[in-house]
C-alpha atoms as a PDB file:
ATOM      1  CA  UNK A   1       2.779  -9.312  16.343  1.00  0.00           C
ATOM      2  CA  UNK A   2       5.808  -6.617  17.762  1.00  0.00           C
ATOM      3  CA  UNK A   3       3.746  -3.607  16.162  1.00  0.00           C
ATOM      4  CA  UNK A   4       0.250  -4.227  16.724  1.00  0.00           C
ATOM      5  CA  UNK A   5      -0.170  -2.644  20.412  1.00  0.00           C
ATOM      6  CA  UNK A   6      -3.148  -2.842  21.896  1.00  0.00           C
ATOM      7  CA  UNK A   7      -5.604  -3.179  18.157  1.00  0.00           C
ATOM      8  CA  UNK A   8      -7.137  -6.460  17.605  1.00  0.00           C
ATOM      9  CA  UNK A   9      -5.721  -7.693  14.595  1.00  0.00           C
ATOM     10  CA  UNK A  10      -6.357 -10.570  12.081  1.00  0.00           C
ATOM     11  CA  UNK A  11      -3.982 -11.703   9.705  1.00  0.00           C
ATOM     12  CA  UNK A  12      -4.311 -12.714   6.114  1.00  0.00           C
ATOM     13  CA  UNK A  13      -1.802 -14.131   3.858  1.00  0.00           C
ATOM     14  CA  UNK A  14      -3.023 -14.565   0.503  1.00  0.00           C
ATOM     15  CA  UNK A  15       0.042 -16.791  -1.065  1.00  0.00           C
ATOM     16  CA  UNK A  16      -0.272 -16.692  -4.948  1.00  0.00           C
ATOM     17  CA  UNK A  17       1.139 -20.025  -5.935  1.00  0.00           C
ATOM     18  CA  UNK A  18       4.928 -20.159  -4.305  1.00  0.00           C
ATOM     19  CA  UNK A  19       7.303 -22.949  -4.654  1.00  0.00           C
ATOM     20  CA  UNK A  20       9.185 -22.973  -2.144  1.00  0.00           C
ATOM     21  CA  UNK A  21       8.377 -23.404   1.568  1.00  0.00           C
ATOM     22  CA  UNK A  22       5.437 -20.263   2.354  1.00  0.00           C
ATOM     23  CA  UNK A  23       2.741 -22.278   2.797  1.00  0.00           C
ATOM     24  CA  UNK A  24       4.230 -24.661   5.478  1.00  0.00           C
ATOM     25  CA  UNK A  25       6.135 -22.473   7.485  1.00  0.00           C
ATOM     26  CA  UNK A  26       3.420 -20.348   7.797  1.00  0.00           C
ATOM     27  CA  UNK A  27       1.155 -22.633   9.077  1.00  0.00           C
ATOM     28  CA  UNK A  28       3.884 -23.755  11.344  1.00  0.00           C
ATOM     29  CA  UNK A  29       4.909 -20.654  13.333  1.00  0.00           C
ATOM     30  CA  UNK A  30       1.983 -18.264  12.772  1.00  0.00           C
ATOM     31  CA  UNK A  31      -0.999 -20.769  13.280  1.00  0.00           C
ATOM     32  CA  UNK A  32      -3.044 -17.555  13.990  1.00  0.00           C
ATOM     33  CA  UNK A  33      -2.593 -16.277  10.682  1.00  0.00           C
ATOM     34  CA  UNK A  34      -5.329 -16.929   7.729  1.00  0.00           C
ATOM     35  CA  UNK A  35      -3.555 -18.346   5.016  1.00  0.00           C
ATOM     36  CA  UNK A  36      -4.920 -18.482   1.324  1.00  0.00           C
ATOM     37  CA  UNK A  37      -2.907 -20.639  -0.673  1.00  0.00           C
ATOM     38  CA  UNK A  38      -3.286 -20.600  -4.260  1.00  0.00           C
ATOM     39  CA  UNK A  39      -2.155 -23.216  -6.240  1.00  0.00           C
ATOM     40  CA  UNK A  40      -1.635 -20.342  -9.263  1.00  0.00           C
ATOM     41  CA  UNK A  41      -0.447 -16.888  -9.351  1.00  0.00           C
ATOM     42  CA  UNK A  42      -3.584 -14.548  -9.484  1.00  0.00           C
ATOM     43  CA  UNK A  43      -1.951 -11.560  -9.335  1.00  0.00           C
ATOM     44  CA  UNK A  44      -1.822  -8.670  -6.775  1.00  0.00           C
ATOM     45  CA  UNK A  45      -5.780  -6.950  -7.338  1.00  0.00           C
ATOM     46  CA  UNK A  46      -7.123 -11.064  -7.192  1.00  0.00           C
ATOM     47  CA  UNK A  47      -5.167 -11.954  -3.903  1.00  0.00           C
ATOM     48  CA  UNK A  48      -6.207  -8.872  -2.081  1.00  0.00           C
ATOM     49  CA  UNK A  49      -9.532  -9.646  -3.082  1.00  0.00           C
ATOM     50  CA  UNK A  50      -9.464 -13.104  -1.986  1.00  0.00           C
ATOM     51  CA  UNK A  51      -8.790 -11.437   1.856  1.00  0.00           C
ATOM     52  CA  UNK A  52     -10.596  -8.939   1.537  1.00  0.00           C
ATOM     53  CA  UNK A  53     -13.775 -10.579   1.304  1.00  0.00           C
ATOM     54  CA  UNK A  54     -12.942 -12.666   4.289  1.00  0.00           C
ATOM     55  CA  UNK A  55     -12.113  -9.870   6.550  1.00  0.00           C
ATOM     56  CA  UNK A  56     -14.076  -8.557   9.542  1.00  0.00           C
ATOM     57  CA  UNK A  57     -12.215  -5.433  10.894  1.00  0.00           C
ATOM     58  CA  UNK A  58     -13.217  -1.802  10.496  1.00  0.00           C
ATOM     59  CA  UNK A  59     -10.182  -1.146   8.386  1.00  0.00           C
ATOM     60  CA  UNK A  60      -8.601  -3.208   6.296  1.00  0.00           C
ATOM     61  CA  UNK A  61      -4.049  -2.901   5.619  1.00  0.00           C
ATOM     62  CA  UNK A  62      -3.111  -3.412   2.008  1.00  0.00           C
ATOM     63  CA  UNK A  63       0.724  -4.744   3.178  1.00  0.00           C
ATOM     64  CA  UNK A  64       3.584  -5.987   0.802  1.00  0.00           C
ATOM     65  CA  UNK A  65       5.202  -9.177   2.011  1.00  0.00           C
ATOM     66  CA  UNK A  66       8.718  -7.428   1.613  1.00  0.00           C
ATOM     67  CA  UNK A  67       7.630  -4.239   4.170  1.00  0.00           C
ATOM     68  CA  UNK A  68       8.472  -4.113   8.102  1.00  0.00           C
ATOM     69  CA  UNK A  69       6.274  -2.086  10.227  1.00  0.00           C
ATOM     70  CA  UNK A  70       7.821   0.450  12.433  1.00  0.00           C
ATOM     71  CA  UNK A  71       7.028   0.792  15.914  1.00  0.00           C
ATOM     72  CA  UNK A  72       3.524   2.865  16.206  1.00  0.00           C
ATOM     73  CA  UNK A  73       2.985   2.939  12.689  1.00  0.00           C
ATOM     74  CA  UNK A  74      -0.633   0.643  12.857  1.00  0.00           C
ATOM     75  CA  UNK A  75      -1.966   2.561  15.582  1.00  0.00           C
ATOM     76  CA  UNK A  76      -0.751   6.244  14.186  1.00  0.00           C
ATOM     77  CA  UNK A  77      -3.166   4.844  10.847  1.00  0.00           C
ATOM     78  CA  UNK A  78      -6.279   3.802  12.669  1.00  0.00           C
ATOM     79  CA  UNK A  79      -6.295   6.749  14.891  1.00  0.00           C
ATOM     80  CA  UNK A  80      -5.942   9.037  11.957  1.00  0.00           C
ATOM     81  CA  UNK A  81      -8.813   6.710  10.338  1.00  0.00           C
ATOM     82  CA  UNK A  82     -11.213   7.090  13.750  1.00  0.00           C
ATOM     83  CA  UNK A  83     -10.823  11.289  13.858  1.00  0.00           C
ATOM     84  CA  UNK A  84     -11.354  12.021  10.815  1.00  0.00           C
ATOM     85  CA  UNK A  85     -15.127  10.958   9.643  1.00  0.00           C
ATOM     86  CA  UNK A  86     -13.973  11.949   5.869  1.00  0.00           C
ATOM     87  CA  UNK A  87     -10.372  10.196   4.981  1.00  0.00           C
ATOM     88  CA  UNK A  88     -10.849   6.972   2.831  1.00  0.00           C
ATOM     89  CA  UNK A  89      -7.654   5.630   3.054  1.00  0.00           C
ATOM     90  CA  UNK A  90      -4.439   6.478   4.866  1.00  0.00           C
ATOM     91  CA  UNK A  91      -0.694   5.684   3.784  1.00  0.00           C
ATOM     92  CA  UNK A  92       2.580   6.345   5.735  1.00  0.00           C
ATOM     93  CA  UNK A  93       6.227   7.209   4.811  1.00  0.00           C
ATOM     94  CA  UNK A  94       8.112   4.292   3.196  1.00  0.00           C
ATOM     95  CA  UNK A  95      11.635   4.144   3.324  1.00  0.00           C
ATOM     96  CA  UNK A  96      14.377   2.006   1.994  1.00  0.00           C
ATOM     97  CA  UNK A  97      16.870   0.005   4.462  1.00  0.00           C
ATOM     98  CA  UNK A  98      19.101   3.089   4.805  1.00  0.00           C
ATOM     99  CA  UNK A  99      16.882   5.293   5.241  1.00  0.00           C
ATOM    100  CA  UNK A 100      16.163   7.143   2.404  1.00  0.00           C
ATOM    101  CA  UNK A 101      12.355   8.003   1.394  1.00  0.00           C
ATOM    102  CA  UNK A 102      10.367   6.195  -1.696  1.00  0.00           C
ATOM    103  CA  UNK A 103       8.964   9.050  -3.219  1.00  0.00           C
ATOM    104  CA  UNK A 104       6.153   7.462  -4.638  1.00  0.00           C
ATOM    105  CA  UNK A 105       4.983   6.794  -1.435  1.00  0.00           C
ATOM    106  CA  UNK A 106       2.382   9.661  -1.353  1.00  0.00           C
ATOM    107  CA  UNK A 107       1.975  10.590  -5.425  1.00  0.00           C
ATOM    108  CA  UNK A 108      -0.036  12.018  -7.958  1.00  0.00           C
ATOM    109  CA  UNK A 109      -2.318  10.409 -10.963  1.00  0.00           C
ATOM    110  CA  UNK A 110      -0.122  10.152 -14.312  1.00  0.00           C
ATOM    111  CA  UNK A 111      -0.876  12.426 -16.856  1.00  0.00           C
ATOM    112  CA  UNK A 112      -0.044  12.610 -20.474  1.00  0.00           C
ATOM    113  CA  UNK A 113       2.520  15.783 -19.987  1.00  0.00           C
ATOM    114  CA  UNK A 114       3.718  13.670 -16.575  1.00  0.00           C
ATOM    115  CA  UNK A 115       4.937  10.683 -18.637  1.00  0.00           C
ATOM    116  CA  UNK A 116       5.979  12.658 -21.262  1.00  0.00           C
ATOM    117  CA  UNK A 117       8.890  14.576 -18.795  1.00  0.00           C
ATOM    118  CA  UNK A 118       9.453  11.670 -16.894  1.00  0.00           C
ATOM    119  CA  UNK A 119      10.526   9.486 -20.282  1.00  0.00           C
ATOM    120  CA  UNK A 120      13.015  12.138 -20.833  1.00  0.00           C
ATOM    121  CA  UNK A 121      14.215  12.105 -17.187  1.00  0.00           C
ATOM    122  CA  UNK A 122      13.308  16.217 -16.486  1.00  0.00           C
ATOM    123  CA  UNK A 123      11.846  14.929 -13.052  1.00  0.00           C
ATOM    124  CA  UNK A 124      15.450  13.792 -12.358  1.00  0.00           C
ATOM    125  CA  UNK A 125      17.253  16.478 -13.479  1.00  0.00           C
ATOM    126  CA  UNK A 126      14.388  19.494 -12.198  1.00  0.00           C
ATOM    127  CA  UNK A 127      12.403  17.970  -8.533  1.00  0.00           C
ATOM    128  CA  UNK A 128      12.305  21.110  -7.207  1.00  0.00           C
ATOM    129  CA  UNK A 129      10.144  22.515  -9.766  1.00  0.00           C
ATOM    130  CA  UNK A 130       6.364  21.569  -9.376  1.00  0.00           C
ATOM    131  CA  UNK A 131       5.973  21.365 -12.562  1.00  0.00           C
ATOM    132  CA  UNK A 132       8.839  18.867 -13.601  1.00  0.00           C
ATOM    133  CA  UNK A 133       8.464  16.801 -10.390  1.00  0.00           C
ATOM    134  CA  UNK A 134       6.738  13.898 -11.694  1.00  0.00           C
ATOM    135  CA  UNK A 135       4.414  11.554 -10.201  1.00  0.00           C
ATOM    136  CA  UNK A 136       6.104  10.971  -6.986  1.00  0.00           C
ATOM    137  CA  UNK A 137       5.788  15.432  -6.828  1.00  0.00           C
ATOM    138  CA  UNK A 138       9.841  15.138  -5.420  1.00  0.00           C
ATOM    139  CA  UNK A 139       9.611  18.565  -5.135  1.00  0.00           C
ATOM    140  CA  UNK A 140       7.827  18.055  -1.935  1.00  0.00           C
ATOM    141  CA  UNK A 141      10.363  16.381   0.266  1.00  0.00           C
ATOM    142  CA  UNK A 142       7.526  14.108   2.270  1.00  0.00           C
ATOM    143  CA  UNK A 143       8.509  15.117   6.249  1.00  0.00           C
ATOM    144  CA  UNK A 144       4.986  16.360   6.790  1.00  0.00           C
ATOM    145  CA  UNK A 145       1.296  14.696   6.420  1.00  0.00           C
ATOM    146  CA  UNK A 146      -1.408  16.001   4.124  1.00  0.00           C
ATOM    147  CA  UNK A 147      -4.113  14.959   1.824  1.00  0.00           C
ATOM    148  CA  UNK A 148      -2.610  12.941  -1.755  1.00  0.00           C
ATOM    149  CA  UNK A 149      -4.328  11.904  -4.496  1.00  0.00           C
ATOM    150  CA  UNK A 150      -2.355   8.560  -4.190  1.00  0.00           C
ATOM    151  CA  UNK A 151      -0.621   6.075  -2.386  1.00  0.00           C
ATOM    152  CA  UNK A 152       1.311   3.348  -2.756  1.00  0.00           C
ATOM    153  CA  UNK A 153       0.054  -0.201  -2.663  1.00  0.00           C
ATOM    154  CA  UNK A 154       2.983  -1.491  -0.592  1.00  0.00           C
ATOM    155  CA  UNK A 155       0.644   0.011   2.426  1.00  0.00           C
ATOM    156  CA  UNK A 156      -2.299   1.255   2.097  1.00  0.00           C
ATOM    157  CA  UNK A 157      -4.904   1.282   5.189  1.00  0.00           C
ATOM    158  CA  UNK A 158      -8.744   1.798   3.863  1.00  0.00           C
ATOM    159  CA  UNK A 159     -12.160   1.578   5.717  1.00  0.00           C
ATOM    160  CA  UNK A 160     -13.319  -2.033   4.773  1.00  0.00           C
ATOM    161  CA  UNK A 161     -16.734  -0.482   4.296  1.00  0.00           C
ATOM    162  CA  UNK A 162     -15.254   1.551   1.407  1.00  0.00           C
ATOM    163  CA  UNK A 163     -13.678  -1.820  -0.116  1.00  0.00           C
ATOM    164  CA  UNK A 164     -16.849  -3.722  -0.002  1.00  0.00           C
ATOM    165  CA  UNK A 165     -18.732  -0.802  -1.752  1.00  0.00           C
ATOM    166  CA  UNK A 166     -15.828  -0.868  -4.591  1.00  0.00           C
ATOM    167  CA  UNK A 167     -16.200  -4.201  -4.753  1.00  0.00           C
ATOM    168  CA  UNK A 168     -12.823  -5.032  -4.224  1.00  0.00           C
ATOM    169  CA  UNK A 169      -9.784  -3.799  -6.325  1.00  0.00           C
ATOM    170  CA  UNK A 170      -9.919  -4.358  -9.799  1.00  0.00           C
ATOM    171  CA  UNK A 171      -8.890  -7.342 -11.552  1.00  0.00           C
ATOM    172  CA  UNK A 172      -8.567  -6.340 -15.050  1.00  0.00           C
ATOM    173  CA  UNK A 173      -4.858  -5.262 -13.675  1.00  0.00           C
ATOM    174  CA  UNK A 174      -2.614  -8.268 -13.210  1.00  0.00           C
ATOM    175  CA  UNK A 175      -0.095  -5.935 -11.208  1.00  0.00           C
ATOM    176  CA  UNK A 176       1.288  -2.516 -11.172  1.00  0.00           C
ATOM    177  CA  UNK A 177      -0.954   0.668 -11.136  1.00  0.00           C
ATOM    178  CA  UNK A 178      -3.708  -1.389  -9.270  1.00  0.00           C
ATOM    179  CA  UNK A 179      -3.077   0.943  -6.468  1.00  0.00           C
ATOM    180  CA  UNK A 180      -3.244   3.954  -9.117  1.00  0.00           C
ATOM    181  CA  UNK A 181      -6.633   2.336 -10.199  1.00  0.00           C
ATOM    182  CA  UNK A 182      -7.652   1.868  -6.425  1.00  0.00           C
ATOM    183  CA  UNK A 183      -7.059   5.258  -4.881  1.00  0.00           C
ATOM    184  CA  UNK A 184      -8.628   6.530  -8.079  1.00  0.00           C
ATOM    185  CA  UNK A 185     -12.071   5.076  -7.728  1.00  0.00           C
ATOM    186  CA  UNK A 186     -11.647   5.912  -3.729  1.00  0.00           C
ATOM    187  CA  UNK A 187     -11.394   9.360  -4.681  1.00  0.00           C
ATOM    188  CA  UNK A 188     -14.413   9.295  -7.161  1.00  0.00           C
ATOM    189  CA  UNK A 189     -16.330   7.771  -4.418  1.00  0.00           C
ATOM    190  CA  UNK A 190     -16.246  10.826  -2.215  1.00  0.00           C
ATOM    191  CA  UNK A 191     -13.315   9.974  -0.047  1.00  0.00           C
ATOM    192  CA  UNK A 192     -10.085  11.676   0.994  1.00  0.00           C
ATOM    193  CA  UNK A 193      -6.884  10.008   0.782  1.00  0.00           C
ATOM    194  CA  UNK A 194      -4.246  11.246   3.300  1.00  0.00           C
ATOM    195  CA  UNK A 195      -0.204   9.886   3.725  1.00  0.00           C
ATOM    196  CA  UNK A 196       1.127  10.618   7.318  1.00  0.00           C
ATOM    197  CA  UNK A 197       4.489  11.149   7.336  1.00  0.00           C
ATOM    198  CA  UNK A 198       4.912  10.267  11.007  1.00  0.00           C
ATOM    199  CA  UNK A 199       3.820   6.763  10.069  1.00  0.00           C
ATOM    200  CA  UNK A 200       7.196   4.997   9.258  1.00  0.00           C
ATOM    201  CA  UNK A 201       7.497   1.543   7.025  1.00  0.00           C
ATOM    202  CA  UNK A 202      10.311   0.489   5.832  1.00  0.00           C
ATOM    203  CA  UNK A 203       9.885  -1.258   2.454  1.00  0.00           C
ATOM    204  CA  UNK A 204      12.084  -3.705   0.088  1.00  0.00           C
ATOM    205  CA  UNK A 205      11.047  -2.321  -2.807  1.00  0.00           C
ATOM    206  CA  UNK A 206      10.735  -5.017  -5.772  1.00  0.00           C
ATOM    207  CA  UNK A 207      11.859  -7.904  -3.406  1.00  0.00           C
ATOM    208  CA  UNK A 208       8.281  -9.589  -3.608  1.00  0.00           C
ATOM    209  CA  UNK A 209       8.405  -9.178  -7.566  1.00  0.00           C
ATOM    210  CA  UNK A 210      12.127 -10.345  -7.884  1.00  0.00           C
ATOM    211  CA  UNK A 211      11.092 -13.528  -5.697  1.00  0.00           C
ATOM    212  CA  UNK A 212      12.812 -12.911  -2.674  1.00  0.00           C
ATOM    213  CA  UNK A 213      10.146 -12.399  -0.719  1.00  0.00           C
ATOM    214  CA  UNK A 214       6.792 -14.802  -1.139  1.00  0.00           C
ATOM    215  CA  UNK A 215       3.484 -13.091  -2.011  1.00  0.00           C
END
């Protein structure tokens, strides 16, 4: 509501099977919101799926329940989406609370020699050096926009066009490196995939997974 300026927006909330009191507050103080309510957990790909199929916009948001937008951050997205006839899918920067940037924001595919040098930590001890800087590339310190491979799933803004020809996200992934999977098949479609670092979100981080935060 704060962040959406002047785009028309419609709201999903895909709630995979909470205990607690989701479902009923949201109905309560956001009656404009669409809420799915499972009465299971689906997982992540299967919930996103669930709202996907039911939305109408041009582009659809992938959003984590435990993110909060920053002023400008919508609009920056869509206008980056309407200028540029070849981007896919858009991301923007996403911090922590204080501040600091999540790295794996704006990333690269996992490779065998990747996961190799990350299980010994090298991308901790060497993220200046290309070749030692892991998936999250930390030897790229994120201040300015360009084209990625990947994104994060925590916020991911794609042309709903693009997620009806995918067919959705895929489902054979309960959750975790869905958005890996996602950006992937984007990619192989044709698109470009591009993270704005003007774009500002600041995310939780592993709130929504540790239950803090309903999903």
């Amino acid at each position: 509501r704060a962040h959406a300026d002047a785009l028309k927006c419609e709201v999903f909330v895909v709630d995979n099977g909470s205990r607690d009191a989701t479902c009923r507050l949201v109905r309560e103080q956001f009656p404009e919101v669409h809420l799915i309510a499972n009465e299971d957990n689906r997982g992540f790909p299967a919930a996103n799926n669930q709202a996907f199929e039911r939305a109408t916009g041009r582009h659809t948001l992938i959003l984590n329940p435990d993110t909060i937008l920053r002023p400008g951050t919508l609009t920056q997205c869509v206008d980056y989406l309407e200028s540029h006839p070849e981007a896919g899918a858009v991301g923007c920067r996403l911090i922590y609370p204080d501040g600091e940037i999540q790295y794996d924001c704006a990333r690269r595919f996992p490779d065998l020699l990747t996961l190799f040098m990350e299980s010994f930590y090298l991308h901790m001890l060497f993220p200046r050096v290309p070749l030692l800087g892991g998936t999250a590339m930390r030897y790229w310190d994120h201040q300015d926009s360009r084209e990625v491979p990947c994104l994060m799933g925590a916020f991911i803004m794609v042309r709903t066009a693009i997620v009806r020809d995918l067919g959705g996200m895929n489902t054979d992934v309960f959750m975790f490196y869905e958005d890996v999977d996602f950006c992937c098949r984007i990619g192989k479609a044709g698109w470009k995939i591009y993270y704005l670092a003007s774009a500002v979100t600041v995310h939780l981080h592993g709130a929504s997974k540790h239950g803090t935060v309903s999903s």
